[in-house]
N, C-alpha and C. Protein backbone atom coordinates (compact mmCIF):
# COMPACT_ATOMS: atom_id res chain seq x y z
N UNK A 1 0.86 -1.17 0.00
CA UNK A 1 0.00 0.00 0.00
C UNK A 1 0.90 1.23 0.00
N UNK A 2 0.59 2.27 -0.73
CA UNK A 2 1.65 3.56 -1.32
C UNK A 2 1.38 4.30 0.36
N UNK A 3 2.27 5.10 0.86
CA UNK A 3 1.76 5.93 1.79
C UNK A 3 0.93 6.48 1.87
N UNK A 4 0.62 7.23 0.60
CA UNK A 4 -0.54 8.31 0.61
C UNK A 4 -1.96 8.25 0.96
N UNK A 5 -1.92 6.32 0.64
CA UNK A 5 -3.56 5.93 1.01
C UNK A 5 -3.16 5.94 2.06
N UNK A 6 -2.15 5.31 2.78
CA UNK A 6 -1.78 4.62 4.31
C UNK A 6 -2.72 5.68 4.78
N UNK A 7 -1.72 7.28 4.93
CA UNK A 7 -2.42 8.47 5.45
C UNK A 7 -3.34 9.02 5.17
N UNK A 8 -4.32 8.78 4.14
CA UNK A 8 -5.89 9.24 3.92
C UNK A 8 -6.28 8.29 4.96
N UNK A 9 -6.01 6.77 4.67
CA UNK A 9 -7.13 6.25 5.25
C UNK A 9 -6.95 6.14 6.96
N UNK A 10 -5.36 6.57 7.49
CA UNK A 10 -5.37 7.23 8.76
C UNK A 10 -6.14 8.60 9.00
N UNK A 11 -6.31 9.62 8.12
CA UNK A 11 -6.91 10.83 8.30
C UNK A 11 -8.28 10.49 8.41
N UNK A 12 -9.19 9.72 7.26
CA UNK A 12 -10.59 9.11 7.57
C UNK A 12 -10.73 8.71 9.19
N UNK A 13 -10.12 8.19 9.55
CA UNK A 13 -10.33 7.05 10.89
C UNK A 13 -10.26 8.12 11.99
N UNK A 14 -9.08 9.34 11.72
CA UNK A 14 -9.18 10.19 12.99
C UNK A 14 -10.70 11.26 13.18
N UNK A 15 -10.85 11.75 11.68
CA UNK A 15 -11.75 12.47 11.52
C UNK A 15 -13.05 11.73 11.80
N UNK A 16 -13.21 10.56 11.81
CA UNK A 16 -14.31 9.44 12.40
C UNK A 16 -14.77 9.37 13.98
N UNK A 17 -13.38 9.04 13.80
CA UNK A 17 -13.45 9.10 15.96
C UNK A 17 -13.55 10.22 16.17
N UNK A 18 -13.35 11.36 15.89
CA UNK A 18 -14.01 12.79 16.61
C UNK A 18 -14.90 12.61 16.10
N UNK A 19 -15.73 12.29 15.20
CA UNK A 19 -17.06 12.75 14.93
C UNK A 19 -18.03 11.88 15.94
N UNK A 20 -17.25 10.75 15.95
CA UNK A 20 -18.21 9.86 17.00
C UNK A 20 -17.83 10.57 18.34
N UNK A 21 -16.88 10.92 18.74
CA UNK A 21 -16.61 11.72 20.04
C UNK A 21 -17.54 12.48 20.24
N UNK A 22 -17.27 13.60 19.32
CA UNK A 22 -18.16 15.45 19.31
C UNK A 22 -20.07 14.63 19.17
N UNK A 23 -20.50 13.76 18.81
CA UNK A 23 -21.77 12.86 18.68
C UNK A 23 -21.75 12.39 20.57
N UNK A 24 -21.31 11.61 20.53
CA UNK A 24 -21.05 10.73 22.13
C UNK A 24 -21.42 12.19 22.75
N UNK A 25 -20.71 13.34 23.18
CA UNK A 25 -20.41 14.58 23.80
C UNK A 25 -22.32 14.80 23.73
N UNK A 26 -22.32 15.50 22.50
CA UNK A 26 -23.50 16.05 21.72
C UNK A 26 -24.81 15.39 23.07
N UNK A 27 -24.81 14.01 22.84
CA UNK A 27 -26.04 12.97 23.44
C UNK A 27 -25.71 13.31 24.99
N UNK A 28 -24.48 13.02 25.17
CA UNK A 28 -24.19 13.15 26.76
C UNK A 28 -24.98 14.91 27.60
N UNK A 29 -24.33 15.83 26.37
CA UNK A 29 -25.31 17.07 26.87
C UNK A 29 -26.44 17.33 26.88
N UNK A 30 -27.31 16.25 26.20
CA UNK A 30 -28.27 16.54 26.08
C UNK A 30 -29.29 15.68 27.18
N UNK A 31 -28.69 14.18 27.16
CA UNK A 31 -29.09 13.62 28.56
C UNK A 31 -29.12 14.62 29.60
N UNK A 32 -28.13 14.99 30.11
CA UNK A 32 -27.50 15.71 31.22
C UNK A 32 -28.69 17.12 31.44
N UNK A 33 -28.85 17.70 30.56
CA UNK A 33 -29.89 18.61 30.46
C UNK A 33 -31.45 18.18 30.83
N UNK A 34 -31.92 17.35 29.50
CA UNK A 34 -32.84 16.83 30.41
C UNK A 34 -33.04 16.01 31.50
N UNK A 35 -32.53 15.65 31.99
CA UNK A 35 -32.53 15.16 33.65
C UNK A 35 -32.27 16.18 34.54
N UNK A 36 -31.60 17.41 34.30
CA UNK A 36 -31.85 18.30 35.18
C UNK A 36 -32.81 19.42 34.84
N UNK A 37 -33.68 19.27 33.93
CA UNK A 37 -34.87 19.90 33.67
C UNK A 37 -36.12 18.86 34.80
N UNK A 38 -36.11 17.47 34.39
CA UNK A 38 -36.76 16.63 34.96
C UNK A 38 -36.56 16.59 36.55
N UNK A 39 -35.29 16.72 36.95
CA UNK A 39 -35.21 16.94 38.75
C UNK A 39 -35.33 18.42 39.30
N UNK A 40 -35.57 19.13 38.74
CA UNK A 40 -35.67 20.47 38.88
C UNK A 40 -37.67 20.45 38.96
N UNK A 41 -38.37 19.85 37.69
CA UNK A 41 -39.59 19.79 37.81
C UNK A 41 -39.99 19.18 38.93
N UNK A 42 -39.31 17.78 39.53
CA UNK A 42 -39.68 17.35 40.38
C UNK A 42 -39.31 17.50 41.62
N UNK A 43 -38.65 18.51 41.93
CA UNK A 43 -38.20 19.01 42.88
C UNK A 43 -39.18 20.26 43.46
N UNK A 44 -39.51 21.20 42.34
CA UNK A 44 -40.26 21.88 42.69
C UNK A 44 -41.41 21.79 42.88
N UNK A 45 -42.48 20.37 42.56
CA UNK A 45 -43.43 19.52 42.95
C UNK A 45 -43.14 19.29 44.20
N UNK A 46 -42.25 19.08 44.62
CA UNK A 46 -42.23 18.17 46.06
C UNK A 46 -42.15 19.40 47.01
N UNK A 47 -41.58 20.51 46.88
CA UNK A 47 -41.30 21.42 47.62
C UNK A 47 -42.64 22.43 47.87
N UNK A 48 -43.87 22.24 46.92
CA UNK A 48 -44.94 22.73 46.61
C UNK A 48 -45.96 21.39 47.32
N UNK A 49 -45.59 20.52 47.84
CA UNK A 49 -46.59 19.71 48.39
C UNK A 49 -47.63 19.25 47.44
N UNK A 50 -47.35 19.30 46.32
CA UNK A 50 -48.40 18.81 45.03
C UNK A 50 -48.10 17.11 45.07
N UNK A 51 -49.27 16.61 45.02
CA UNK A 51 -49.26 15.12 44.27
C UNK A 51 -48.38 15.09 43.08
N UNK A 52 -47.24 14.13 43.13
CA UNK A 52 -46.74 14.09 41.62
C UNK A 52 -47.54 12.88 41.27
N UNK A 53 -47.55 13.10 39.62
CA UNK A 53 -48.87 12.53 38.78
C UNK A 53 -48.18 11.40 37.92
N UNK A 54 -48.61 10.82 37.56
CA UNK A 54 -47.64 9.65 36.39
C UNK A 54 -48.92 9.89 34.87
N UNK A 55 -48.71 10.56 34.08
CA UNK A 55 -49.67 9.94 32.75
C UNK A 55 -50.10 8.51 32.68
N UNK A 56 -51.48 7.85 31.99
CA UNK A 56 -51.72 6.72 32.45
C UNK A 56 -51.71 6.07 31.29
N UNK A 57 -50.84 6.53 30.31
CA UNK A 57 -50.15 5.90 28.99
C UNK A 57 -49.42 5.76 29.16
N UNK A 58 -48.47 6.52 30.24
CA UNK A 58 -46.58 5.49 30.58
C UNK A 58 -46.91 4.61 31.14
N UNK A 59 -47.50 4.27 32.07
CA UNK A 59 -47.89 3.08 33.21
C UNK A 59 -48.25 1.98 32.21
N UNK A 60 -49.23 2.19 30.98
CA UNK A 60 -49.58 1.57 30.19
C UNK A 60 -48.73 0.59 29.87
N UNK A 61 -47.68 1.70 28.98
CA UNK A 61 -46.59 1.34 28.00
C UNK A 61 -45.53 1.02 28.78
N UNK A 62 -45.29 0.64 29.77
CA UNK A 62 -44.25 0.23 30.46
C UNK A 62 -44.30 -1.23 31.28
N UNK A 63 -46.20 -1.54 30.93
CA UNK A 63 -46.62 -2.66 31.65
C UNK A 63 -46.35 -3.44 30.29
N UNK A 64 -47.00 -3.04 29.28
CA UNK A 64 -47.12 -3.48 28.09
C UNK A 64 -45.81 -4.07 27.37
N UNK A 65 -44.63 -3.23 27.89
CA UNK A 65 -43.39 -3.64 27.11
C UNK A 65 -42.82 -4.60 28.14
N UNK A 66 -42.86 -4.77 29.35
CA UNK A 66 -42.61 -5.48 30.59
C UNK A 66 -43.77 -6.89 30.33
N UNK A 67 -44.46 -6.94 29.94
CA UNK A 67 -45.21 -8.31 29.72
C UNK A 67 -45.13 -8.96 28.10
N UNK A 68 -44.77 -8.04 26.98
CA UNK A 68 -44.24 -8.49 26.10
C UNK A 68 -42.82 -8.87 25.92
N UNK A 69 -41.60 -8.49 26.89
CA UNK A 69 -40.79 -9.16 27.16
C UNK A 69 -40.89 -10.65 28.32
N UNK A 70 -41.64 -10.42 28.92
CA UNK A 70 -41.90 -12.08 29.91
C UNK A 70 -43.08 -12.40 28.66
N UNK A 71 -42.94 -12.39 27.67
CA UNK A 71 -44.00 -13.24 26.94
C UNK A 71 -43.27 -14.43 26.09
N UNK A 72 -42.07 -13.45 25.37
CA UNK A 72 -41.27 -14.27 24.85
C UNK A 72 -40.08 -15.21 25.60
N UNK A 73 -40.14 -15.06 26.69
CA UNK A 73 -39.09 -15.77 27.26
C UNK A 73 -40.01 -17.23 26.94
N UNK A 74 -39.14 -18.65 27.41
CA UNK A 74 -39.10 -19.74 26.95
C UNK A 74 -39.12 -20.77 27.96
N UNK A 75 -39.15 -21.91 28.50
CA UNK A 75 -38.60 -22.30 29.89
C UNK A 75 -36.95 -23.16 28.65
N UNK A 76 -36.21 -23.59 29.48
CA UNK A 76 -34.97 -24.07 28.49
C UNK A 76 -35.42 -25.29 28.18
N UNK A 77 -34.65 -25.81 27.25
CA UNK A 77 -34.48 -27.48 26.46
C UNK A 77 -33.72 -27.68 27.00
N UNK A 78 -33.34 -29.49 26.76
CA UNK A 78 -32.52 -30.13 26.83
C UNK A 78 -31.37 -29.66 26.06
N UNK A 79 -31.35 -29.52 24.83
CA UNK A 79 -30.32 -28.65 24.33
C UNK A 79 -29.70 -27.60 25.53
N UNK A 80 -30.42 -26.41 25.85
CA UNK A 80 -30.03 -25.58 26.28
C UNK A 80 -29.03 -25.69 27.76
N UNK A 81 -29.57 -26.77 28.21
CA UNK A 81 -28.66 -27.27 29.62
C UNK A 81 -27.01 -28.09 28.78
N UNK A 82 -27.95 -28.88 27.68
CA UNK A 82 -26.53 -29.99 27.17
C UNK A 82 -25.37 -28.37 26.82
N UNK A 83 -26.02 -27.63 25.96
CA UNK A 83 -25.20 -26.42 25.54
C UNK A 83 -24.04 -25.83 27.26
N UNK A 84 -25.08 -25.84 28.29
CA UNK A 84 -24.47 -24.94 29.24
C UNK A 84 -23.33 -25.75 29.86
N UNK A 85 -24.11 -27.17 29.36
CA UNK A 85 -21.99 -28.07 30.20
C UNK A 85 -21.43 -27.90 29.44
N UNK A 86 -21.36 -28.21 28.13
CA UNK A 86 -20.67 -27.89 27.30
C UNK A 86 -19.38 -26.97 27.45
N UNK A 87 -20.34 -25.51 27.53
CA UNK A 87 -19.52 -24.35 27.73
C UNK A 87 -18.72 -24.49 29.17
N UNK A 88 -19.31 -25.08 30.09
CA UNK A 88 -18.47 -24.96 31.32
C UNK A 88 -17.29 -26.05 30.91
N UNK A 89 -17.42 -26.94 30.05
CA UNK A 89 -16.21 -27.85 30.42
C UNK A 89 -15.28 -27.10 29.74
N UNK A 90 -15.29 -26.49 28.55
CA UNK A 90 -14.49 -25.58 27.77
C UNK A 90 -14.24 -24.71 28.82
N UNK A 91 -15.12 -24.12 29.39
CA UNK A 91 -14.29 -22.80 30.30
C UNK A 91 -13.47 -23.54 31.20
N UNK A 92 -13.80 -24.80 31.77
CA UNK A 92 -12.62 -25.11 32.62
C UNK A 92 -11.41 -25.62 32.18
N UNK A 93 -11.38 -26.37 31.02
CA UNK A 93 -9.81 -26.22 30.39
C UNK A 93 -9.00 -25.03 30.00
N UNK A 94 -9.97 -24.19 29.65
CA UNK A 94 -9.27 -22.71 29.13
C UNK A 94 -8.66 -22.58 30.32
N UNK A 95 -9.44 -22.58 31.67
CA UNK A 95 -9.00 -21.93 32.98
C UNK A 95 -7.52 -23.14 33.32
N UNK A 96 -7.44 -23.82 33.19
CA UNK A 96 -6.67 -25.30 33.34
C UNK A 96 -5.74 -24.78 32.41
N UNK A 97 -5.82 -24.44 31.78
CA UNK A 97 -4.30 -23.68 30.52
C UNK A 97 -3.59 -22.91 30.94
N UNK A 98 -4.77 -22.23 31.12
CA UNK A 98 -3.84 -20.32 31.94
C UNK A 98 -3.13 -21.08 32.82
N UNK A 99 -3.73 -21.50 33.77
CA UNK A 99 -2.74 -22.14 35.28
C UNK A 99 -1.36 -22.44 34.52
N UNK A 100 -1.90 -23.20 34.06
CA UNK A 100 -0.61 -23.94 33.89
C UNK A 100 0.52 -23.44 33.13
N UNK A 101 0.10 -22.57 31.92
CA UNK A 101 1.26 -21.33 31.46
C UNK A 101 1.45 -20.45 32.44
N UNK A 102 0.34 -20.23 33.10
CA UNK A 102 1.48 -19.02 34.75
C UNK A 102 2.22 -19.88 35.49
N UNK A 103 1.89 -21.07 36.16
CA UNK A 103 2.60 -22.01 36.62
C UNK A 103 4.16 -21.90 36.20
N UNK A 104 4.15 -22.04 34.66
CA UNK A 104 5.69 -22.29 34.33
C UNK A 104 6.12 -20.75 34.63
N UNK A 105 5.89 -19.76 34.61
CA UNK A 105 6.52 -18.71 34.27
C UNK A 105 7.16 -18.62 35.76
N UNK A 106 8.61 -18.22 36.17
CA UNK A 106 9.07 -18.41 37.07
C UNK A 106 9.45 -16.81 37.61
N UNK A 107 8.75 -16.59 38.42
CA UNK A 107 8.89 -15.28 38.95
C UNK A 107 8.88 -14.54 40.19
N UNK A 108 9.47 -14.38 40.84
CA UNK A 108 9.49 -14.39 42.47
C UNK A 108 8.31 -13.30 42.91
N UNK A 109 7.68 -12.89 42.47
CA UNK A 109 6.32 -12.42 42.54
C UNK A 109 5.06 -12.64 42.27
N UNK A 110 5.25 -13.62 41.46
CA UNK A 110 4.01 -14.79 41.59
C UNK A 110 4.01 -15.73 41.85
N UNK A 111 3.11 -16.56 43.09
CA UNK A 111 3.21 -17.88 43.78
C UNK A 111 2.42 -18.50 43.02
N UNK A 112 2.58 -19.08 42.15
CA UNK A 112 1.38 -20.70 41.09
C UNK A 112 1.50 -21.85 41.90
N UNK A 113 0.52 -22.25 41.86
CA UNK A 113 0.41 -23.77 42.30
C UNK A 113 1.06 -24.37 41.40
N UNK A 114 1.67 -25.73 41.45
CA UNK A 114 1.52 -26.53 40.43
C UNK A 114 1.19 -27.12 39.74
N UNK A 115 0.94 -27.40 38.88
CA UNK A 115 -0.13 -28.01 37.71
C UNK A 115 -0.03 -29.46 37.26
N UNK A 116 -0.44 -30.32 36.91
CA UNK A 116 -0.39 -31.39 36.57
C UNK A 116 0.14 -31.59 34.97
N UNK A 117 0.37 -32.42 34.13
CA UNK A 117 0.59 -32.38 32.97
C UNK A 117 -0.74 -32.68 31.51
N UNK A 118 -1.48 -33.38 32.48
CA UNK A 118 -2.62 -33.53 31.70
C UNK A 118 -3.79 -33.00 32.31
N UNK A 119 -5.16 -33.04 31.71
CA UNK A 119 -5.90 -32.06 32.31
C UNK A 119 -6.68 -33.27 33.27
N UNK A 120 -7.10 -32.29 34.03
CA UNK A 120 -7.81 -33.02 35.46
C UNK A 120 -6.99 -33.76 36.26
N UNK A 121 -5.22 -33.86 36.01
CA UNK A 121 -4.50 -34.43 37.22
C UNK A 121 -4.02 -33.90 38.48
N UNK A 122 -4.18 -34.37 38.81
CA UNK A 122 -4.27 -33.36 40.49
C UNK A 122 -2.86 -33.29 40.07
N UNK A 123 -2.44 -31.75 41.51
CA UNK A 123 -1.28 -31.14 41.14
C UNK A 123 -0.24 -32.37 42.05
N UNK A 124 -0.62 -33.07 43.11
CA UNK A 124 0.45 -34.06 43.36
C UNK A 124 0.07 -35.09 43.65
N UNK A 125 0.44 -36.53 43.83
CA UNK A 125 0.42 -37.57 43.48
C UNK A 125 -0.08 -37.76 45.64
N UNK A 126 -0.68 -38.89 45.66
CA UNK A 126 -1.17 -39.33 46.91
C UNK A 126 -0.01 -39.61 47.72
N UNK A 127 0.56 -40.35 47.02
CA UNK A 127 2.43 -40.86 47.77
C UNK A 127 3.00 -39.24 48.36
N UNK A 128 2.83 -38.80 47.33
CA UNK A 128 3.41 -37.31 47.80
C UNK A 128 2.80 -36.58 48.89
N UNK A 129 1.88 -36.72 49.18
CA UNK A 129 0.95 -36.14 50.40
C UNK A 129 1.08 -37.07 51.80
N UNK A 130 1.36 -38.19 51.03
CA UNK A 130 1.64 -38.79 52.67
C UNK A 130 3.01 -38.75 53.32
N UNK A 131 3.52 -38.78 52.19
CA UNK A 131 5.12 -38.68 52.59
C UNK A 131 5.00 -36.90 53.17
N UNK A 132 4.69 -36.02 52.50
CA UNK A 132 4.98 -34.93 53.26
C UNK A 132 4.04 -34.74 54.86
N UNK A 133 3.09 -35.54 54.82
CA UNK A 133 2.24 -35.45 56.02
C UNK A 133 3.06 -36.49 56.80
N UNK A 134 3.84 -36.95 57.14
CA UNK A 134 4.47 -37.75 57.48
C UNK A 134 6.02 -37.00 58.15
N UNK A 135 6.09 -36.18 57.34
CA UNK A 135 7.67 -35.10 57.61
C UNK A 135 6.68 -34.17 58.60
């Protein structure tokens, strides 16, 4: 690739991320505003001893979107449990890896257990536990 695109298509990417920045900013001020328009209204309700009121189309629409989400939920399958060991036995070898590459790394600031060589072998042998319970 010639430089010249290199640096357009670096100049695109910067001029991108500020725009999504100065956007991000933009939304953030504008949240920020109305919520302190909204605690300011309701502040001065409360300080006035007025009933605050709810419209009885939010209550509506908030029951309505709250029972059309518990509508679609599901109870699980058999799949869905077989899926969830699945994933746990994978997460526990992943976790069984790491150990064992920190294990080797030798560093007087990190204490590793020791690890076994294959997966699921305990880190020491029974002989070894009695003999040291024994010392």
């Amino acid at each position: 690739m010639e430089t010249w695109q290199l640096g357009a298509l670096v100049g695109i990417l910067i001029s991108l991320n500020f725009g999504l920045f100065w956007r991000l900013e933009a939304c953030h001020r504008a949240l920020v505003t109305g919520l302190a328009v909204a605690r300011d209204d309701l502040v001065g309700v409360v300080e006035q001893k007025r009933p605050v009121s709810l419209p009885d189309d939010l209550i509506d629409n908030i029951k309505d979107e709250i029972l059309e989400t518990i509508g679609a939920m599901r109870q699980p399958t058999a799949l869905d449990h077989i899926g969830g060991v699945i994933a746990n036995v994978f997460q526990m070898r992943e976790q069984w890896k790491i150990q064992k590459e920190a294990s080797e790394i030798n560093q007087s600031l990190i204490n590793t257990p020791s690890v076994g060589d294959e997966y699921g072998a305990p880190t020491t042998s029974n002989e070894e536990t009695i003999i040291s319970q024994e010392n």
